[in-house]
N, C-alpha and C. Protein backbone atom coordinates (compact mmCIF):
# COMPACT_ATOMS: atom_id res chain seq x y z
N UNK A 1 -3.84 11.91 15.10
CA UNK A 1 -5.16 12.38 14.77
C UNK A 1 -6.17 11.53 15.51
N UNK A 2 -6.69 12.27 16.37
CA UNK A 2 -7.93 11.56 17.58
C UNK A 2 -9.09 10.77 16.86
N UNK A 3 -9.41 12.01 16.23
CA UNK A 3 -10.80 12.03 15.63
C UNK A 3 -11.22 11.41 14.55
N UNK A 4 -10.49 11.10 13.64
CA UNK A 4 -10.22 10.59 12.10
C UNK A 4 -10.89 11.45 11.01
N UNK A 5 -11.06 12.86 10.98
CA UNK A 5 -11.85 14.03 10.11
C UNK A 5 -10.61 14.01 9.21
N UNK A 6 -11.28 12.83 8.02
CA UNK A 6 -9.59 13.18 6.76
C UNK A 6 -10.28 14.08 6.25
N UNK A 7 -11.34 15.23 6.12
CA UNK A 7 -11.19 16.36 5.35
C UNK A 7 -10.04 17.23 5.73
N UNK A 8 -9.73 17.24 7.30
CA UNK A 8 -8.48 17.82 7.88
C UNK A 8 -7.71 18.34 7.05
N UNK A 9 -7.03 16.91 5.96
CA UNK A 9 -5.69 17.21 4.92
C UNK A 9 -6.20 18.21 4.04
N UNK A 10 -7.57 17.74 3.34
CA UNK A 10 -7.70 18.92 2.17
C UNK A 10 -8.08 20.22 2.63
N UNK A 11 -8.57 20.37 4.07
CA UNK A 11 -8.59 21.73 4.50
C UNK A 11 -7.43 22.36 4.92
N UNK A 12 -6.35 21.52 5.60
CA UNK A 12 -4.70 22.26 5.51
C UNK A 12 -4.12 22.32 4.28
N UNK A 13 -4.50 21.65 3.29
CA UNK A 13 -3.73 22.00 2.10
C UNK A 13 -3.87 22.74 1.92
N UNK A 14 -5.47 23.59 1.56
CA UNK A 14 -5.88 24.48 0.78
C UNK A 14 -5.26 25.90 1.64
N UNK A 15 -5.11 25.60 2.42
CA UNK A 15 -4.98 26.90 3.78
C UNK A 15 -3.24 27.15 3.76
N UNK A 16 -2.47 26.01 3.55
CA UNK A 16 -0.67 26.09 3.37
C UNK A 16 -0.34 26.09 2.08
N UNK A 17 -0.82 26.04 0.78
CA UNK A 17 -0.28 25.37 0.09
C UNK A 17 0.32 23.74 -0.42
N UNK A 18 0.24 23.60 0.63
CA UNK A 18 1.22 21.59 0.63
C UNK A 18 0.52 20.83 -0.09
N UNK A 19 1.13 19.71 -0.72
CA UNK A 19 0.91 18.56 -1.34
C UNK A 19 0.27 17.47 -0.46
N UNK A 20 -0.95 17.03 -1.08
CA UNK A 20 -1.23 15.72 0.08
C UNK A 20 -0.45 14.69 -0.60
N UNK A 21 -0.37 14.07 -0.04
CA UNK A 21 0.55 12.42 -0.17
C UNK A 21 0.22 11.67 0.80
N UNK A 22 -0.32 10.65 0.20
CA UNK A 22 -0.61 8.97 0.34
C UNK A 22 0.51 8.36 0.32
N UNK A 23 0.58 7.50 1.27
CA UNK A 23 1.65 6.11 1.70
C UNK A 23 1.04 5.05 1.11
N UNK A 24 1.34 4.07 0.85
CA UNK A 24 1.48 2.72 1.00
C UNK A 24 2.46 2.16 0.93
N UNK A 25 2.07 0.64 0.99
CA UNK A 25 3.43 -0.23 1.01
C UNK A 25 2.85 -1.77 0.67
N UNK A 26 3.98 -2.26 -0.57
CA UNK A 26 3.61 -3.49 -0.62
C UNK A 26 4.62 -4.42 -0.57
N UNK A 27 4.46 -5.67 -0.52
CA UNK A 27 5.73 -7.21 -0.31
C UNK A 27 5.08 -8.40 -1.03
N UNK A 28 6.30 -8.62 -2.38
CA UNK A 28 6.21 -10.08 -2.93
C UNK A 28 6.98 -10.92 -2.42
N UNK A 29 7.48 -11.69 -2.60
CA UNK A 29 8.05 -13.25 -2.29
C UNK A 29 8.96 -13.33 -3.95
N UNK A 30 10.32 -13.36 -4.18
CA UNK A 30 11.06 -13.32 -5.18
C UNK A 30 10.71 -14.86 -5.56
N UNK A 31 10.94 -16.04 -4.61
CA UNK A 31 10.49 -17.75 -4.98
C UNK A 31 8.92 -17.31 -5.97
N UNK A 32 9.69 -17.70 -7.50
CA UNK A 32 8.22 -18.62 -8.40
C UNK A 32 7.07 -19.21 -8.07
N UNK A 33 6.28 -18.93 -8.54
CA UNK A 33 4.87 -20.18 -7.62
C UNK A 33 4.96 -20.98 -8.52
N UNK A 34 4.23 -22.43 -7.90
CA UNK A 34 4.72 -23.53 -8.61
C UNK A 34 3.10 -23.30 -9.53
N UNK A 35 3.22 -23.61 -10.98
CA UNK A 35 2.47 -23.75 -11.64
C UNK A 35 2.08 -24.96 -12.53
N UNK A 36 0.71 -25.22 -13.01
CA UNK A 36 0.37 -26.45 -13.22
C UNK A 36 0.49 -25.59 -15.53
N UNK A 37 0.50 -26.96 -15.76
CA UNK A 37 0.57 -26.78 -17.20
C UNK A 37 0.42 -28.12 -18.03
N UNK A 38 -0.47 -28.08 -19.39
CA UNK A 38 -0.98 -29.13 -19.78
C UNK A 38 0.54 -30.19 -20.35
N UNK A 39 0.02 -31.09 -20.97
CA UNK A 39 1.21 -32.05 -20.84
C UNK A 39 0.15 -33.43 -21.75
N UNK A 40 0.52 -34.10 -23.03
CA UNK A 40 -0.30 -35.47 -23.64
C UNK A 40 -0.33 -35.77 -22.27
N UNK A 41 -1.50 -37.17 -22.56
CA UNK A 41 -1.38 -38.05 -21.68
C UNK A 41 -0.34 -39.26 -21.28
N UNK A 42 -0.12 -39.23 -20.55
CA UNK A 42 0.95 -40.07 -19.89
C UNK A 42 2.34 -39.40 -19.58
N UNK A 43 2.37 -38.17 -19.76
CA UNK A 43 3.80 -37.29 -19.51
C UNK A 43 3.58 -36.37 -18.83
N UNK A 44 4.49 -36.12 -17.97
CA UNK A 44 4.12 -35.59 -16.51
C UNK A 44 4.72 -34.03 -17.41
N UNK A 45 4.16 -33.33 -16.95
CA UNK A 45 4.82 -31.52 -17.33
C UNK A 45 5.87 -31.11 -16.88
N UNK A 46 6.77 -31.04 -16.92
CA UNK A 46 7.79 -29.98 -16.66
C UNK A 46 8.05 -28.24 -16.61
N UNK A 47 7.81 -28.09 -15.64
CA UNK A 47 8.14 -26.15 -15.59
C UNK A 47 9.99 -26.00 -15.24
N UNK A 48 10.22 -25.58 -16.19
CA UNK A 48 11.97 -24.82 -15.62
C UNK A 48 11.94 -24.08 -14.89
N UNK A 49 12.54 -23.22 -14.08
CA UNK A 49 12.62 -22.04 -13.27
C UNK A 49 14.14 -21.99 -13.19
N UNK A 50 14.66 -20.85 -13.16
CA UNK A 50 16.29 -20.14 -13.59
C UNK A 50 16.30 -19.79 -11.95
N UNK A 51 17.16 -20.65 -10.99
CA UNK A 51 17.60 -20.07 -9.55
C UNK A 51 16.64 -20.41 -8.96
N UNK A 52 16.89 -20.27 -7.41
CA UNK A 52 16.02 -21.02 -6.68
C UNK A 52 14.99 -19.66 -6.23
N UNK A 53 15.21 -18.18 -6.53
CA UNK A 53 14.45 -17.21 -6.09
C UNK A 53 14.16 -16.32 -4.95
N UNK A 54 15.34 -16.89 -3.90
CA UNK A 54 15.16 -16.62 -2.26
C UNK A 54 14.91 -14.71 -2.32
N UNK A 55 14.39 -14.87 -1.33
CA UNK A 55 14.04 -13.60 -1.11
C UNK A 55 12.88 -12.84 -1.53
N UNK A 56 12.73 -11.81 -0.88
CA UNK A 56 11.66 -10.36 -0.78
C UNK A 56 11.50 -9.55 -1.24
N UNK A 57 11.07 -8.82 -2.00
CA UNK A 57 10.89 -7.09 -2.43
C UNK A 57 9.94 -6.55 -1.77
N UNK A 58 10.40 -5.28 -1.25
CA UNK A 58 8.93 -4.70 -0.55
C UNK A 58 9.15 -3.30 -1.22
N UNK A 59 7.89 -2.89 -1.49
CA UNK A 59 8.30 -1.43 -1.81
C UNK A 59 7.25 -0.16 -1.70
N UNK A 60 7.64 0.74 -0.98
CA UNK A 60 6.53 1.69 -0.49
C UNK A 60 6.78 3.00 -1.28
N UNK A 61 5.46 3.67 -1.66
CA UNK A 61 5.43 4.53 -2.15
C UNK A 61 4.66 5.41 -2.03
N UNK A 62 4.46 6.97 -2.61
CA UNK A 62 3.96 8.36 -2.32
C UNK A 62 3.06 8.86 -3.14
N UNK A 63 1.79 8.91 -3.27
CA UNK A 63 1.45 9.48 -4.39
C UNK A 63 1.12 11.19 -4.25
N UNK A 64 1.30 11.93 -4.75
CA UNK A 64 1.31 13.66 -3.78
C UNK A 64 0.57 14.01 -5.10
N UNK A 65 -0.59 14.79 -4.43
CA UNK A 65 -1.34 15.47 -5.17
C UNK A 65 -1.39 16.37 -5.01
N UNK A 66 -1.79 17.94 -5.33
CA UNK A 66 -2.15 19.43 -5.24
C UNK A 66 -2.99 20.10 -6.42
N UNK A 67 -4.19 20.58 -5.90
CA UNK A 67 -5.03 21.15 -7.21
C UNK A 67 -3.64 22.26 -8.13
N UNK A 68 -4.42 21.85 -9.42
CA UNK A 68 -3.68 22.63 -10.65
C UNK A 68 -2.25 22.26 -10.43
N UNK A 69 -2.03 21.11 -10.13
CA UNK A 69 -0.30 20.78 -10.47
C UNK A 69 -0.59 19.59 -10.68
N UNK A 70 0.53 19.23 -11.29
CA UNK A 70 0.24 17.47 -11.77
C UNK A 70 0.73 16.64 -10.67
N UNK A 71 -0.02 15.19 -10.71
CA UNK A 71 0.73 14.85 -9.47
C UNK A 71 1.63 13.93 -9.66
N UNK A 72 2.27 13.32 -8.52
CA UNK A 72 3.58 12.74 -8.70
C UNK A 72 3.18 11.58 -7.65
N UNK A 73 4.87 10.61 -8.35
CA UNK A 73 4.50 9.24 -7.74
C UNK A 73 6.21 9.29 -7.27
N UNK A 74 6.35 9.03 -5.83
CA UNK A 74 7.47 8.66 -5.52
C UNK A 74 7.59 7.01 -4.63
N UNK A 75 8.62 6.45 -4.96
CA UNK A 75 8.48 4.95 -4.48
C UNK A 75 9.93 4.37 -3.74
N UNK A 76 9.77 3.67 -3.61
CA UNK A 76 11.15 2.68 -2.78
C UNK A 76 11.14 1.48 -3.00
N UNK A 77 11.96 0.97 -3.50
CA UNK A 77 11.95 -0.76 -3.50
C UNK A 77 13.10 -1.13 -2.61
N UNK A 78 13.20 -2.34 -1.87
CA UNK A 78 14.08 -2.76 -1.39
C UNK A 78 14.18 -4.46 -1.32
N UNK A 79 15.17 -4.59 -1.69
CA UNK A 79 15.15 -6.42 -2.20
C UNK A 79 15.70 -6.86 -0.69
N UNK A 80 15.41 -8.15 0.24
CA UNK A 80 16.05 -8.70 0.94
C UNK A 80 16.33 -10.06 0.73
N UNK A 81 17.45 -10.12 0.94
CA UNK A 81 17.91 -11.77 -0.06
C UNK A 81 17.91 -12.67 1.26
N UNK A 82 17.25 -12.43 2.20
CA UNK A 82 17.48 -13.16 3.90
C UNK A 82 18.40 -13.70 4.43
N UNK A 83 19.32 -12.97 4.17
CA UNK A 83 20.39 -13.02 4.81
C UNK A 83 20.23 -12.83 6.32
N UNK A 84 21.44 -13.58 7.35
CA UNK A 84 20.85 -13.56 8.49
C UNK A 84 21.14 -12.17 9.14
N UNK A 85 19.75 -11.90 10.02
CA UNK A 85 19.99 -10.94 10.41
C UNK A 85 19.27 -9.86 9.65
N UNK A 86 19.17 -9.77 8.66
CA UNK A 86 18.36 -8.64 7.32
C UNK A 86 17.05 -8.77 7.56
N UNK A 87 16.49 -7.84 7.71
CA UNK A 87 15.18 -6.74 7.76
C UNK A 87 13.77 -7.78 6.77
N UNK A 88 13.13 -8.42 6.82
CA UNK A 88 12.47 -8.39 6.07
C UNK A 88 11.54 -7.47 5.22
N UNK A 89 11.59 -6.41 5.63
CA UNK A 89 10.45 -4.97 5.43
C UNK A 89 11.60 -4.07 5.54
N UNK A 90 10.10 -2.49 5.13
CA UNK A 90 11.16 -1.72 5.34
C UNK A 90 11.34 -0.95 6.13
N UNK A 91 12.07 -0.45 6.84
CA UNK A 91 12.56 0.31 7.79
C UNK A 91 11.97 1.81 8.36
N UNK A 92 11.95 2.30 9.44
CA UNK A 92 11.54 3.66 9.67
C UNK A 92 12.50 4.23 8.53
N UNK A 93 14.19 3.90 9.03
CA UNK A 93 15.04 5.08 7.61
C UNK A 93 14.60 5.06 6.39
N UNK A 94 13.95 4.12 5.87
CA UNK A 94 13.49 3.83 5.21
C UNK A 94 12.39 4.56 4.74
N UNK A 95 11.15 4.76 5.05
CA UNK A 95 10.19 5.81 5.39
C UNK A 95 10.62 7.15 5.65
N UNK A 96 11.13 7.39 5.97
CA UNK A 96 12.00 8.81 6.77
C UNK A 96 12.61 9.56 5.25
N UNK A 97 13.18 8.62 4.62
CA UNK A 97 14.21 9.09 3.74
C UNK A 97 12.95 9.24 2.12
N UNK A 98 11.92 8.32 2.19
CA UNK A 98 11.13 8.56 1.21
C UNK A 98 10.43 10.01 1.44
N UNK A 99 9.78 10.17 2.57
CA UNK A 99 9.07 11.09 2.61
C UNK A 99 10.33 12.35 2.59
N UNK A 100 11.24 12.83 3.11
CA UNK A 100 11.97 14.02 2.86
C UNK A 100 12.94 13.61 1.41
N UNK A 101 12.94 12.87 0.89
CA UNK A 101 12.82 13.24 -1.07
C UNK A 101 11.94 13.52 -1.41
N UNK A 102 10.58 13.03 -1.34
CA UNK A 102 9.60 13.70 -1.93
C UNK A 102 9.66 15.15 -1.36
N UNK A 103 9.81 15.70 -0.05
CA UNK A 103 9.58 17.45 0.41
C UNK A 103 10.43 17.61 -0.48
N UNK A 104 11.81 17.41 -0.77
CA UNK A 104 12.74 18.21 -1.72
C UNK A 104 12.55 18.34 -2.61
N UNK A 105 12.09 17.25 -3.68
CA UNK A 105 11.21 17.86 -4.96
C UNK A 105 10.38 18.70 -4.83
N UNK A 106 9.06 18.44 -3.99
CA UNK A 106 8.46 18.88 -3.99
C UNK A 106 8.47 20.59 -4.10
N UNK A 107 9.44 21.24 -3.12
CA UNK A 107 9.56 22.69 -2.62
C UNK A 107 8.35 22.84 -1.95
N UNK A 108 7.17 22.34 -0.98
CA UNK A 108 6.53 22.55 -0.79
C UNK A 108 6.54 21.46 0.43
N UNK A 109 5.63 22.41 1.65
CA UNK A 109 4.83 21.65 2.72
C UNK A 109 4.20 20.31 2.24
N UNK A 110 4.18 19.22 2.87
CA UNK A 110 3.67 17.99 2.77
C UNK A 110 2.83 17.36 3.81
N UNK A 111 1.81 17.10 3.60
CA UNK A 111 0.26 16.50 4.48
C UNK A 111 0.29 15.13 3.85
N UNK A 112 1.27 14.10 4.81
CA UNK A 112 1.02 12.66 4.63
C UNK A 112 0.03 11.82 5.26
N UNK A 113 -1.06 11.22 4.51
CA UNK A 113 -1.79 10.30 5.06
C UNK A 113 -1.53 8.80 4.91
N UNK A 114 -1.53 8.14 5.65
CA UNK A 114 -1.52 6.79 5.54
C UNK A 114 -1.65 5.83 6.92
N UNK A 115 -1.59 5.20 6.94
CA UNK A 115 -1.89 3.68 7.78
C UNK A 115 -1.69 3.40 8.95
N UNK A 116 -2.04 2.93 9.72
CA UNK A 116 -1.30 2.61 11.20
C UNK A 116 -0.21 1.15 11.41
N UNK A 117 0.53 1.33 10.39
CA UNK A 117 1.52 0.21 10.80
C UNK A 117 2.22 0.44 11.40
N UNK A 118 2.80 -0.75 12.53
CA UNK A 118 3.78 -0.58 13.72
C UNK A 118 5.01 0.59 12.88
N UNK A 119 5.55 0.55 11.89
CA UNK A 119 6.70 1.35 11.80
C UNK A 119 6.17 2.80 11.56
N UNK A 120 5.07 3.04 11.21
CA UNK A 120 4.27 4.61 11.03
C UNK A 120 4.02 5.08 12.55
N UNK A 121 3.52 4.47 13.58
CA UNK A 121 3.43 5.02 14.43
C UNK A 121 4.91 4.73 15.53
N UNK A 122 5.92 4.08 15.21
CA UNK A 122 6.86 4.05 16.35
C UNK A 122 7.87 4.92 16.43
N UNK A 123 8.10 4.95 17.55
CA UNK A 123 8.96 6.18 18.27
C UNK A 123 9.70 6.65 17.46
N UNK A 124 10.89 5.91 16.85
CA UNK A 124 11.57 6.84 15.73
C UNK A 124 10.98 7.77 14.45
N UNK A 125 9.54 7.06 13.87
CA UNK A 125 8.87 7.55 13.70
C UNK A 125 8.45 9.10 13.93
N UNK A 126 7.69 8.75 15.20
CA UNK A 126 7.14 9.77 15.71
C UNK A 126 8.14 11.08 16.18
N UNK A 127 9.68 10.73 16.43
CA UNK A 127 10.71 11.45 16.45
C UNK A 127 10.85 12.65 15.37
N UNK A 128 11.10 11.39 13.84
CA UNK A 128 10.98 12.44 12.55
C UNK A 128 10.18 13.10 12.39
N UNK A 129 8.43 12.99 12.80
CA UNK A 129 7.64 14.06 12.47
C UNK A 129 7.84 14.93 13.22
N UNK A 130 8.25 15.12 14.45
CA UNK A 130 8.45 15.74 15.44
C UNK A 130 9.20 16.88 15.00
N UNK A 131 10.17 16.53 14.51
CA UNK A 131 11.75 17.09 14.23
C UNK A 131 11.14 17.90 12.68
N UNK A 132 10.16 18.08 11.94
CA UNK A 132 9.97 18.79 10.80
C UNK A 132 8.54 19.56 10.64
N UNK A 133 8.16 20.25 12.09
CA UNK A 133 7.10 20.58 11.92
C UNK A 133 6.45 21.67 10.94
N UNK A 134 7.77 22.55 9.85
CA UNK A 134 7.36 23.51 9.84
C UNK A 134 7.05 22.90 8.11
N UNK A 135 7.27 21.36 7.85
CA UNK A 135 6.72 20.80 6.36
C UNK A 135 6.32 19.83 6.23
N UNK A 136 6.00 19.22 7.66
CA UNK A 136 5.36 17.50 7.16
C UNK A 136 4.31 17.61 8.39
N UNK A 137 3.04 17.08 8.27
CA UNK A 137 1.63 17.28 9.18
C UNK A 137 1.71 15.61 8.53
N UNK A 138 1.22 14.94 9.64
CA UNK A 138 0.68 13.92 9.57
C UNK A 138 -0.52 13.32 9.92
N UNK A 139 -1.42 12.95 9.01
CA UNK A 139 -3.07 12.31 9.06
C UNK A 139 -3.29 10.56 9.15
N UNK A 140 -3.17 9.85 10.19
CA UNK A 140 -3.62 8.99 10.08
C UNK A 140 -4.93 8.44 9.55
N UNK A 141 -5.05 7.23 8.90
CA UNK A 141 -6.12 6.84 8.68
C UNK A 141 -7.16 6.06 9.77
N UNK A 142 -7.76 5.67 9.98
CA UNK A 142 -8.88 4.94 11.04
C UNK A 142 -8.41 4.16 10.28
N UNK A 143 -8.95 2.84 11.68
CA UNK A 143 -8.43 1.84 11.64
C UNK A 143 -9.67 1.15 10.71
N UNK A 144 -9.79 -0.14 9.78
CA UNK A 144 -10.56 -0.37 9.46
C UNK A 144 -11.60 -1.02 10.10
N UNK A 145 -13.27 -1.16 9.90
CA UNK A 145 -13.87 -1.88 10.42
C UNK A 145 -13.66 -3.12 10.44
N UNK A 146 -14.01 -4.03 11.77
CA UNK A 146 -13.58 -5.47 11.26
C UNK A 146 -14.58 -6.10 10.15
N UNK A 147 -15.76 -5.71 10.02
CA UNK A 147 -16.91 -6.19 9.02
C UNK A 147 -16.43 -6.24 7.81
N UNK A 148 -15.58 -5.51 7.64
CA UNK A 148 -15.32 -4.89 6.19
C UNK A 148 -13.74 -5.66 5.38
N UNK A 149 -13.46 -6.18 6.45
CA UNK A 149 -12.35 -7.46 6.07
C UNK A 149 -13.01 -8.57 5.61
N UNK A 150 -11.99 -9.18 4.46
CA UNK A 150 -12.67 -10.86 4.19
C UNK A 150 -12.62 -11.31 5.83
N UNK A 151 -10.89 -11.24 6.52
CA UNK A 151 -11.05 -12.33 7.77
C UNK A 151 -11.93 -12.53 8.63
N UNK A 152 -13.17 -11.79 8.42
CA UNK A 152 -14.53 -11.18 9.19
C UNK A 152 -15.82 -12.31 9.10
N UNK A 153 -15.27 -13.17 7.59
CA UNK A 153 -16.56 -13.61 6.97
C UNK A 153 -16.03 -15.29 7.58
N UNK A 154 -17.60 -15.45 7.36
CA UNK A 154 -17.07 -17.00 7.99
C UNK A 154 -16.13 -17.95 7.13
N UNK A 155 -15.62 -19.30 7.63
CA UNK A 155 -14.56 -19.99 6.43
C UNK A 155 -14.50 -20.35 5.37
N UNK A 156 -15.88 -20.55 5.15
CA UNK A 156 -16.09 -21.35 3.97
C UNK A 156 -17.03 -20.13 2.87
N UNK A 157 -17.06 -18.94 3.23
CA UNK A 157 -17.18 -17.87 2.28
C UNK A 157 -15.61 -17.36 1.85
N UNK A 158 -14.88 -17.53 2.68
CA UNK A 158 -13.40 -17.25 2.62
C UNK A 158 -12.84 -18.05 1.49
N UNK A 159 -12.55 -19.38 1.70
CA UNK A 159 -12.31 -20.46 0.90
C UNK A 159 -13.12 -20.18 -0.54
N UNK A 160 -14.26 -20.02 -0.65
CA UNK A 160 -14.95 -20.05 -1.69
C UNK A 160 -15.68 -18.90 -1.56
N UNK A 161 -15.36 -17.41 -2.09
CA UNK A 161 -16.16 -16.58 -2.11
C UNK A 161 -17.52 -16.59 -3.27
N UNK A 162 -18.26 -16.06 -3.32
CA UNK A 162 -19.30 -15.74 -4.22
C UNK A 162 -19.05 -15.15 -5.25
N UNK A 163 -18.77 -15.63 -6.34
CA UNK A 163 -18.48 -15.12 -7.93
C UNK A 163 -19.41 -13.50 -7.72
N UNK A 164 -18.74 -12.88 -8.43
CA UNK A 164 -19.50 -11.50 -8.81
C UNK A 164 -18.98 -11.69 -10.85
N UNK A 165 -19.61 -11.73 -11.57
CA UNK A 165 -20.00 -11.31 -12.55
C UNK A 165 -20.23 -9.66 -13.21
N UNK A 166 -19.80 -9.37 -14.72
CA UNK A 166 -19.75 -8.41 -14.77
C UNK A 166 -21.22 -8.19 -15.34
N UNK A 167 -22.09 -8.83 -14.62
CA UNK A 167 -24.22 -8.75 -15.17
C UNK A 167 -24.26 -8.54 -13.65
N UNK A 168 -23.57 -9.05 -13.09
CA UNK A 168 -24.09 -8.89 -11.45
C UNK A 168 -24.15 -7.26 -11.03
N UNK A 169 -24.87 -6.75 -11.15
CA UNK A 169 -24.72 -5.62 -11.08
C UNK A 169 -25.59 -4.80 -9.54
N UNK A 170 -26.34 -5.56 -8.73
CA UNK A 170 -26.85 -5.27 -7.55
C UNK A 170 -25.98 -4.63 -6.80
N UNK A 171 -24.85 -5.43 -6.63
CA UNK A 171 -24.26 -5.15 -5.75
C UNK A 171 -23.39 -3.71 -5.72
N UNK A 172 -23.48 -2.93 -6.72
CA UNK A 172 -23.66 -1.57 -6.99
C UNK A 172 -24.49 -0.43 -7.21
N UNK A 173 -25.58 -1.07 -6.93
CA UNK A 173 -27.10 -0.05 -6.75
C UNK A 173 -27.35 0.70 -8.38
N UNK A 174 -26.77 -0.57 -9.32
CA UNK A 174 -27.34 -0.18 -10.47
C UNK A 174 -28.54 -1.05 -11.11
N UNK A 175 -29.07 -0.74 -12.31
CA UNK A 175 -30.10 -1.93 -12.87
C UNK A 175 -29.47 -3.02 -13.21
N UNK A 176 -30.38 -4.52 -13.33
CA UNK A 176 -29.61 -5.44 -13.76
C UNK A 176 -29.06 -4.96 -15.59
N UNK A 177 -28.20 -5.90 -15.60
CA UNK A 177 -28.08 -5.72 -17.03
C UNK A 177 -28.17 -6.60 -18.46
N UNK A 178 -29.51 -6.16 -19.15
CA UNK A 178 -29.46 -7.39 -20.29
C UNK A 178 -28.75 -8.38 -20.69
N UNK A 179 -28.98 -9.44 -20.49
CA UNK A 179 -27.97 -10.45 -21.27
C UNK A 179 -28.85 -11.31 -22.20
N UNK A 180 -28.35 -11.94 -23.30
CA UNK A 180 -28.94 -12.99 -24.00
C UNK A 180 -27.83 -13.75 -24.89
């Protein structure tokens, strides 16, 4: 998609029938964070933790909407214990295999939007959409502005952002709001 017109999806939906569906994808770290906890004075705290935690979960998922049907959430998790050689993320098959379970539930054409990550746009990728034109249309999103990232702002707004408060209310183009 050249242009980035996401009305595109809701104007092919309405025109095929199909479900839009949203991508994402997210990744924790299985290792505990080390946490602080009170303790009298003079005794250092102790936190237990069960195993040392190695490894990843990443897990991407679908959300498919269509007026007057309910919508649905399809997902993927995949644990990598880093083993050598193992994937940290997840895979085009990976992607490939989420989105044609969701068409099979679905029974219906599918208009996926989502992201420009290296595995959304690479060749194998671009193979599978290739290979299913007559039920999967694909809408990229624009790329984001860089303004509109924290990594945009200088360091020490980074480090220490500006509290927002739930009185702070400017910064939503509403009135302030009473407090006492």
């Amino acid at each position: 998609m050249e242009d980035h017109d996401l009305g595109q999806a809701s104007r092919l939906a309405a025109a095929t029938g199909a479900w839009i569906c949203f991508e994402d994808e997210a990744g924790q770290n299985l290792r505990p964070p080390k946490a602080r906890t009170w303790a009298p004075r003079g005794h250092t705290p102790v936190v237990r933790v069960s195993g040392k935690g190695s490894g990843r979960v990443s897990v991407a998922g679908l959300v498919c909407l269509k007026p007057g049907a309910r919508s649905r959430l399809f997902y993927r998790a995949r644990i990598h214990r880093g083993r050598k050689g193992e994937r940290r993320s997840m895979s085009e098959a990976d992607y490939a295999s989420l989105i044609a379970a969701a068409h099979q539930q679905l029974h219906a054409p599918v208009i996926l939007v989502w992201d420009n990550l290296n595995t959304h746009i690479g060749a194998v990728m671009r193979r599978f959409i290739e290979a299913h034109p007559d039920w999967l249309t694909e809408v990229r999103l624009p790329p984001m502005h860089p303004n509109s990232t924290p990594s945009s702002l200088p360091r020490a707004d980074r480090a220490h952002p500006p509290a927002r408060t739930a009185t702070d209310t400017k910064h939503f183009g509403l009135p302030p709001i009473m407090t006492w």
